[in-house]
Protein backbone atom coordinates (compact mmCIF):
# COMPACT_ATOMS: atom_id res chain seq x y z
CA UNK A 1 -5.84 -18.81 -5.24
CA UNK A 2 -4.73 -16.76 -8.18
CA UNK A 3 -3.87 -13.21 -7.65
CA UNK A 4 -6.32 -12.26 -10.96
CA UNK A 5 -9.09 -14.15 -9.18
CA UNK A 6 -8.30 -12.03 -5.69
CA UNK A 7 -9.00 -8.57 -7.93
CA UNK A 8 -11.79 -10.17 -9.85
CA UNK A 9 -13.52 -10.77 -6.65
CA UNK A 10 -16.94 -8.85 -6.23
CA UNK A 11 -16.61 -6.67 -3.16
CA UNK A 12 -20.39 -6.06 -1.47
CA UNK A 13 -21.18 -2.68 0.81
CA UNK A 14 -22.85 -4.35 4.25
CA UNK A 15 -25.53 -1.62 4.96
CA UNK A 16 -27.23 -1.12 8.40
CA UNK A 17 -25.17 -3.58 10.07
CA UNK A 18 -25.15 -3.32 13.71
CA UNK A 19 -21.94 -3.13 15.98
CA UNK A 20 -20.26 -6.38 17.42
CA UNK A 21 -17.56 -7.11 20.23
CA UNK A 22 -14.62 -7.95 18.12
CA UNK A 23 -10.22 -8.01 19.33
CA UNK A 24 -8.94 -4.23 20.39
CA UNK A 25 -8.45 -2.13 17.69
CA UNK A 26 -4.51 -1.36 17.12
CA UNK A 27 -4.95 1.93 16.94
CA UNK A 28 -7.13 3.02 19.46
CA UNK A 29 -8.33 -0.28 21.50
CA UNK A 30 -11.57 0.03 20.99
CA UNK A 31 -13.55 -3.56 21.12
CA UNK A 32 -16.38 -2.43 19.28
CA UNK A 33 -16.46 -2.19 15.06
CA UNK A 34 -19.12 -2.10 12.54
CA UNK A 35 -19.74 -4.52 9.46
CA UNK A 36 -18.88 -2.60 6.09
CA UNK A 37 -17.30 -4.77 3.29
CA UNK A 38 -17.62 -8.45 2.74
CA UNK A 39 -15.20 -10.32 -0.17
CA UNK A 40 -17.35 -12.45 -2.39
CA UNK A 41 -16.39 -16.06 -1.56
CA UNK A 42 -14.56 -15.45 1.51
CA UNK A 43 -15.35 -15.96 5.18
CA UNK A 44 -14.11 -12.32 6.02
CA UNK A 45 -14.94 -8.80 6.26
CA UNK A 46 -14.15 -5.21 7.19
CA UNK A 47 -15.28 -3.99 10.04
CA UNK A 48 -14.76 -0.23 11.03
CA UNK A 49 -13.76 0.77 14.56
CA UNK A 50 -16.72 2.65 16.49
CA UNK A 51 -14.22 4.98 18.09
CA UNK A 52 -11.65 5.61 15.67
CA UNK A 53 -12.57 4.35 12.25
CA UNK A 54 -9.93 2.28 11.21
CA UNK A 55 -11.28 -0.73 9.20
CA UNK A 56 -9.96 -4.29 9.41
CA UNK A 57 -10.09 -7.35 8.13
CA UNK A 58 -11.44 -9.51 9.99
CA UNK A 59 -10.99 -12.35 11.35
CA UNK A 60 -7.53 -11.61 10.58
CA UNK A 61 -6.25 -14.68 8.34
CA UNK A 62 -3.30 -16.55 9.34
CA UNK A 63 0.13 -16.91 8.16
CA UNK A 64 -0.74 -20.07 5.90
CA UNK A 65 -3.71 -18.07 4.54
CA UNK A 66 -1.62 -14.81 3.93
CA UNK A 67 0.95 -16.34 2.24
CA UNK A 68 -1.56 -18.08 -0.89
CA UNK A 69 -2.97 -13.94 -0.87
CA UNK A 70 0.76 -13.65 -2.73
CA UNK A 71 1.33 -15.98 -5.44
CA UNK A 72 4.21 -15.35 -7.67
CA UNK A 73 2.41 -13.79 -10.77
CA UNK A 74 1.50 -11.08 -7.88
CA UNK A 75 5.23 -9.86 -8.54
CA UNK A 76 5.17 -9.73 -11.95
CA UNK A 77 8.97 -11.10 -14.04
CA UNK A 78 12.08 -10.02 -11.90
CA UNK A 79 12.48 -6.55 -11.71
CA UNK A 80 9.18 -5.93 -13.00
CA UNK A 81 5.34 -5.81 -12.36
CA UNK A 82 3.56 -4.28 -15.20
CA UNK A 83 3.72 -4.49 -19.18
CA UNK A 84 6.30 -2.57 -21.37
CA UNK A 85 5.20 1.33 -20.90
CA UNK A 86 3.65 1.48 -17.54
CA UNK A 87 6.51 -0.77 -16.08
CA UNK A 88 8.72 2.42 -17.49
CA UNK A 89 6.55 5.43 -15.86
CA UNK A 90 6.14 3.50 -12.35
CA UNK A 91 9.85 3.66 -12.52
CA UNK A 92 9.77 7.12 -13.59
CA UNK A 93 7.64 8.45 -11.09
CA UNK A 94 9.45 6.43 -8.29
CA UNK A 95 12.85 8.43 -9.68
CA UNK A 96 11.32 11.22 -9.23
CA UNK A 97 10.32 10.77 -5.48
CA UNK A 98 13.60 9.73 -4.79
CA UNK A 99 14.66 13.46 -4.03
CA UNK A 100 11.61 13.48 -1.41
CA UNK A 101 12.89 10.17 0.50
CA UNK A 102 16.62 11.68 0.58
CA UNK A 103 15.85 15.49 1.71
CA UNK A 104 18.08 16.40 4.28
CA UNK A 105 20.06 12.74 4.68
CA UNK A 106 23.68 12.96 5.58
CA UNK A 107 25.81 11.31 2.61
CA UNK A 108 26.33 8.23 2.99
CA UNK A 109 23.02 7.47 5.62
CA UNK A 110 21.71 4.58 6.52
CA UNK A 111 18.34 4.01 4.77
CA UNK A 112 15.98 1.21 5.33
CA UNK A 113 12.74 -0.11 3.11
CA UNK A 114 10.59 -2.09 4.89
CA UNK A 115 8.36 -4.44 2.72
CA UNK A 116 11.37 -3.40 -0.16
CA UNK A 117 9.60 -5.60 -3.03
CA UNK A 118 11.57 -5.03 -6.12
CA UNK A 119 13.68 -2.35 -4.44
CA UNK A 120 12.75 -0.21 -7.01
CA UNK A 121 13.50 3.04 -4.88
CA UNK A 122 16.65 1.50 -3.22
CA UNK A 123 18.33 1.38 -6.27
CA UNK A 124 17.93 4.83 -6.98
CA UNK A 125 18.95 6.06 -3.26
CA UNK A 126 22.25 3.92 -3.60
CA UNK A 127 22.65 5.96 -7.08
CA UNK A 128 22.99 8.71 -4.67
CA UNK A 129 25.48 6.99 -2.58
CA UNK A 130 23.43 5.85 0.41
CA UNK A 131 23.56 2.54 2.20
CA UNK A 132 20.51 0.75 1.36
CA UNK A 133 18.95 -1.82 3.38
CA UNK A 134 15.40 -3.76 2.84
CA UNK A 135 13.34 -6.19 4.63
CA UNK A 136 10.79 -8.18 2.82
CA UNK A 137 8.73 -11.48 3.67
CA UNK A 138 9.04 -13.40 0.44
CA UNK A 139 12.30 -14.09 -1.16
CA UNK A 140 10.37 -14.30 -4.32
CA UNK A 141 8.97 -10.30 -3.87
CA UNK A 142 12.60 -9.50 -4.32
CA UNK A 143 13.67 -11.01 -6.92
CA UNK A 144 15.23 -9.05 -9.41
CA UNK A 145 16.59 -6.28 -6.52
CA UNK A 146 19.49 -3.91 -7.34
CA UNK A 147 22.44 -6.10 -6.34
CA UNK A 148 23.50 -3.15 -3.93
CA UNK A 149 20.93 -3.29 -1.38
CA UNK A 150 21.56 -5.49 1.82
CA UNK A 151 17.78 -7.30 1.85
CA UNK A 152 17.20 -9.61 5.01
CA UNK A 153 13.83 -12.29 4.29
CA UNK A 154 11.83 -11.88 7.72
CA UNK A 155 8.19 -12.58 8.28
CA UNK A 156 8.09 -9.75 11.05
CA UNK A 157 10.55 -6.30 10.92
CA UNK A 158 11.39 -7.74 14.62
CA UNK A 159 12.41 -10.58 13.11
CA UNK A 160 14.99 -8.84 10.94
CA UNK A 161 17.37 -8.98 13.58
CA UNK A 162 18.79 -5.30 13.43
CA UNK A 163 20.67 -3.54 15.85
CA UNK A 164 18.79 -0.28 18.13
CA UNK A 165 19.36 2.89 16.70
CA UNK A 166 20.57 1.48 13.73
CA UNK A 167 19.18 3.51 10.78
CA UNK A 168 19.15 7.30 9.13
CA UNK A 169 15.36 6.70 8.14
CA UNK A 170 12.88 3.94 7.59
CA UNK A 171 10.48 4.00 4.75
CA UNK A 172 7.15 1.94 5.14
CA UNK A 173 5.41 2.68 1.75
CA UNK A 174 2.29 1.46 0.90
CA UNK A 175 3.43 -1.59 2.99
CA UNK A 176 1.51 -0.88 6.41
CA UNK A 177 -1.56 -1.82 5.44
CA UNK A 178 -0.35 -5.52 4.85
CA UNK A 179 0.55 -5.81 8.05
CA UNK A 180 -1.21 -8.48 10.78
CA UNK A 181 0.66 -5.88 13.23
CA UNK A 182 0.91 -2.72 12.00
CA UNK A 183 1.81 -1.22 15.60
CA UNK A 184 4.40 -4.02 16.82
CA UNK A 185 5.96 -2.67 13.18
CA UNK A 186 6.40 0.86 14.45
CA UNK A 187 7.27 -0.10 17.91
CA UNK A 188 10.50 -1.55 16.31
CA UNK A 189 10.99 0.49 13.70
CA UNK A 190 11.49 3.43 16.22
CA UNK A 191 13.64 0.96 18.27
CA UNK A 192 16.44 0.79 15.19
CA UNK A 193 15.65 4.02 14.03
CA UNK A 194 18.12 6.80 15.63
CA UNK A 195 17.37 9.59 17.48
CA UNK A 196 16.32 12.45 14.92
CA UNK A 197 15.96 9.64 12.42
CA UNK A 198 13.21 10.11 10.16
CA UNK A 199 10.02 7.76 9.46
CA UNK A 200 8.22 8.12 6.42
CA UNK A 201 5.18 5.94 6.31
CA UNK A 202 2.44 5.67 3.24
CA UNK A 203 -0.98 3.99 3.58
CA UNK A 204 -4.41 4.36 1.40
CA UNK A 205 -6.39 7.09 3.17
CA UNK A 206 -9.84 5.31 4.38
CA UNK A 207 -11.06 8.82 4.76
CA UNK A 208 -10.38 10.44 1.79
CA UNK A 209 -12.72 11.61 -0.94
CA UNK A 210 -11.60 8.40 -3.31
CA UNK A 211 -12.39 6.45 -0.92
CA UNK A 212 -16.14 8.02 0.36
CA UNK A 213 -16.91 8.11 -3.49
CA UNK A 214 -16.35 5.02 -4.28
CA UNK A 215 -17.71 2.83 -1.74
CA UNK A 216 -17.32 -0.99 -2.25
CA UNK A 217 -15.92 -0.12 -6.08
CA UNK A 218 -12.59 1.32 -4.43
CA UNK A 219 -9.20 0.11 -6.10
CA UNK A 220 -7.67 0.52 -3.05
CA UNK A 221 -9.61 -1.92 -0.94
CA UNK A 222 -7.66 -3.86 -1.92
CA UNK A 223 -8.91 -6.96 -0.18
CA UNK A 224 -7.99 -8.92 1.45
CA UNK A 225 -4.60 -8.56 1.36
CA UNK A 226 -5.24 -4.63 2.66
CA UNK A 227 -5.59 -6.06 6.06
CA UNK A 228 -6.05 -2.46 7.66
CA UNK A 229 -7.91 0.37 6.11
CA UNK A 230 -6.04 3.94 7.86
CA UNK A 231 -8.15 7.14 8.23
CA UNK A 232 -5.54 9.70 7.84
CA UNK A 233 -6.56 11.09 11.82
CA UNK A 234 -5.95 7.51 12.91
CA UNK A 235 -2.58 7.00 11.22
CA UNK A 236 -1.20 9.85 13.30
CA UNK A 237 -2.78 8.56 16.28
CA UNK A 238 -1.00 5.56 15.58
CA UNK A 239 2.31 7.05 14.37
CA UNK A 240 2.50 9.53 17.94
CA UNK A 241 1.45 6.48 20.06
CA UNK A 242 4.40 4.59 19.06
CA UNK A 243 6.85 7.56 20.02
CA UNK A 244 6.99 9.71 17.22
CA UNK A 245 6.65 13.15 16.22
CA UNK A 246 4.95 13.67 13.20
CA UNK A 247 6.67 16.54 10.68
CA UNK A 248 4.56 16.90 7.59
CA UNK A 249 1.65 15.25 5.93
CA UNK A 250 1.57 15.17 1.87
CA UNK A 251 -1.69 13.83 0.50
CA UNK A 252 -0.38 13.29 -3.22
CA UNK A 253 0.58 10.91 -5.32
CA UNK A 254 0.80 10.63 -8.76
CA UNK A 255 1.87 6.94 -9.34
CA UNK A 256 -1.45 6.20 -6.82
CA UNK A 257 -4.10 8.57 -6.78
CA UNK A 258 -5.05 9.30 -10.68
CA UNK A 259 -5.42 6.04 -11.29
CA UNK A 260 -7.28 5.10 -8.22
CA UNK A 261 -9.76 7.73 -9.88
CA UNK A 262 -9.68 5.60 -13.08
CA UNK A 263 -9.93 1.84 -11.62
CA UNK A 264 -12.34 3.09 -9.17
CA UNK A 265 -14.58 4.54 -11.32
CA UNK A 266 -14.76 1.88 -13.93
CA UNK A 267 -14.94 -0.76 -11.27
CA UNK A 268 -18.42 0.96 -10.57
CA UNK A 269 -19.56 0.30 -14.21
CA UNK A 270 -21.77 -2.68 -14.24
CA UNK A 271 -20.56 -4.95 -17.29
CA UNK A 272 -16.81 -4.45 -16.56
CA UNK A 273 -14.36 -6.66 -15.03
CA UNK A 274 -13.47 -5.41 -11.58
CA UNK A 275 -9.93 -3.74 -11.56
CA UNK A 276 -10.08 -5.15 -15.15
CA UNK A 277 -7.58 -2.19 -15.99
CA UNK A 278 -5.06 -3.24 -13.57
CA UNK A 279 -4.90 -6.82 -14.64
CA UNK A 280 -4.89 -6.09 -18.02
CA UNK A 281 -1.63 -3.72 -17.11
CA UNK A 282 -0.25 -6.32 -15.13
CA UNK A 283 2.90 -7.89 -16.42
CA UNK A 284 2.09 -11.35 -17.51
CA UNK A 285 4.60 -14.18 -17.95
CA UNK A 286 6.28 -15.00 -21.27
CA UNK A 287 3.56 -16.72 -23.91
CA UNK A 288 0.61 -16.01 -20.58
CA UNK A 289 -2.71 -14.64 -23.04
CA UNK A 290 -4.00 -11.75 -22.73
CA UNK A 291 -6.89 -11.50 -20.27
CA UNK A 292 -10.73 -10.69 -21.52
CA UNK A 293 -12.13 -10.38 -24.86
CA UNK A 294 -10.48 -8.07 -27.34
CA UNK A 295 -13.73 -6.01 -27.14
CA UNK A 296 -13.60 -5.49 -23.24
CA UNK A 297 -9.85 -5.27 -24.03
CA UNK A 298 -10.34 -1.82 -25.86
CA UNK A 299 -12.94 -0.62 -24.07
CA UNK A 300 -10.76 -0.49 -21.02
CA UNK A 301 -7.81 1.08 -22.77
CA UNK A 302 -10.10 3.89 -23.86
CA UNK A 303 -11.18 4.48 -20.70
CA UNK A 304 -7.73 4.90 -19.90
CA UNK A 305 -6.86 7.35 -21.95
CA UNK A 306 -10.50 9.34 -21.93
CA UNK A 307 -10.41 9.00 -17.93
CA UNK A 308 -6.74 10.47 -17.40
CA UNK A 309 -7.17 13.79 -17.78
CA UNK A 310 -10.22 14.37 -15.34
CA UNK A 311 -8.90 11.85 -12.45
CA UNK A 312 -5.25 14.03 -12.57
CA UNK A 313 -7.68 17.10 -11.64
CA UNK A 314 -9.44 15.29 -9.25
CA UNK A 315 -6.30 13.56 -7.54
CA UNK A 316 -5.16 17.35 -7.10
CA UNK A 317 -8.03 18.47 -6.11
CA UNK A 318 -8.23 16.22 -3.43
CA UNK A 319 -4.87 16.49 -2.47
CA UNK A 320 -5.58 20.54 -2.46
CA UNK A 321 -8.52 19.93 0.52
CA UNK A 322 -6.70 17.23 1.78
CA UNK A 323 -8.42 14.43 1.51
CA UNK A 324 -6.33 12.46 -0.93
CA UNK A 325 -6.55 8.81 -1.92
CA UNK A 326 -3.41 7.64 -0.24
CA UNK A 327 -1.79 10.00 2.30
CA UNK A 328 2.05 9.81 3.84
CA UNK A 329 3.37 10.54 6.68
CA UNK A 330 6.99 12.55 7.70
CA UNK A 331 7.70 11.65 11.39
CA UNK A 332 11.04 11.95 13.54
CA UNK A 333 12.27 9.42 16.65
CA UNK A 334 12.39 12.34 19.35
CA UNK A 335 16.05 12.96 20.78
């Protein structure tokens, strides 16, 4: 399946749906969830835990099944995944973070990205003279890395084959959520992680105020290849029950939240392509047409620019109470 056809997929709210027995949740073990979200065309769903409300995919797809969720075009040309400008300020605002992932590392630490992708932020920590290391299941997500990072192909971090107590800090960004085992993932990323190394972890927030808003409509759903949908109280359940001690908790983003705001809110405008704005965005490959009409073409790039301004209040807004539309994490490996 094409990834254009995954985003274009209608995603329906399932209302008044009773509880089932379904596999223990990872975060809390809970065996009973809730119907909420069904993918048009596909024989899954999220369901949301009774206990702890973490939502799920399920039944959980397997690795055959996970693999056609990624098709090349998902990555965009090497080294890049959207058109001309926006391919520029993604790179900008990753720069910028850069000083965030490196507070406080020794020179010359020992950083690792799990789920690296285009490495995008390990080039910039090697810049700064760390040794950069990234795992990542598809050679082809990869492509187009900064030569300088040591990237091992793995389908699980386990897998990777590094040594205990191994690493400075680990950085799991916006990568969790992919995960069939998002708990096995921090089980061994504290293993290779040192003592007083640092975690950093990103996920969508389930519980945010995007995210309540928006319903079925929200860009970060995602599905399916959002396998798990965090609340931000169960992501530090989950983060303390795999032996760590969680330091801060930052609930903005600009390179996520504003336009979360923006694809959210058009996707709940009857008429308009669902995350239409994102696809059009996309990076396409050389001579690939343009998608939609030239009328729904404008109409979404004037949404863009009309919708900015309000969804960069309400991303700080949110982030103000809390309740932002991704959330991450600053934990430590005790000792």
């Amino acid at each position: 399946m094409a990834d254009a056809d995954l985003y274009a997929r209608p995603v329906l709210s399932l209302e008044a749906r009773p509880a089932q027995s379904v596999p223990p949740c990872p975060v809390c073990a809970c065996e009973s969830a809730r119907p909420r979200f069904a993918l048009s065309g596909k024989a899954l769903c999220v369901i949301v835990c009774e206990r702890c409300g973490t939502g799920r995919v399920h039944p959980l797809p397997d690795a055959a099944t996970l693999r056609g969720f990624y098709p090349d075009e998902y990555y965009g040309e090497p080294g890049t995944k959207f058109r001309g400008l926006i391919e520029r300020l993604v790179r900008l605002v990753g720069t910028r973070h850069i000083g965030f992932l490196s507070r406080s590392l020794r020179p010359g630490a020992r950083v690792l990205d799990v789920g690296c992708g285009r490495g995008v932020i390990l080039g910039a920590l090697a810049d700064r003279g760390f040794e950069v290391h990234g795992v990542e299941q598809s050679a082809e997500a990869a492509r187009g890395a900064d030569p300088r990072a040591k990237i091992r192909i793995a389908p699980r971090l386990a897998d990777a084959g590094f040594d205990a107590d191994h690493f400075d800090e680990i950085v799991i960004w916006h990568v969790l959520e992919h995960l069939v085992d998002p708990r096995g993932t921090l089980i061994e990323a504290h293993r290779i992680l040192r003592p007083g190394g640092r975690l950093i972890v990103a996920v969508p927030n389930f519980s945010s105020a995007q995210a309540r808003w928006s319903g079925a409509a929200w860009f970060h759903l995602d599905l399916p290849r959002h396998l798990f949908h965090f609340p931000v109280l169960a992501l530090r359940e989950l983060v303390r029950s795999c032996g760590f001690e969680i330091q801060s908790e930052h609930h903005y983003s600009l390179r996520q939240n504003p336009f979360g705001w923006i694809q959210s809110a058009l996707n709940r405008r009857r008429g308009l392509p669902r995350n239409g704005l994102y696809r059009l965005l996309h990076e396409r490959a050389a001579g690939g047409a343009a998608p939609f009409d030239a009328w729904t073409r404008l109409r979404l790039f004037v949404a863009l620019i009309l919708l900015s301004p309000p969804a960069l209040v309400a991303a700080f807004l949110e982030a103000w109470f809390r309740t932002g539309a991704t959330v991450h994490l600053v934990a430590r490996r005790p000792g």
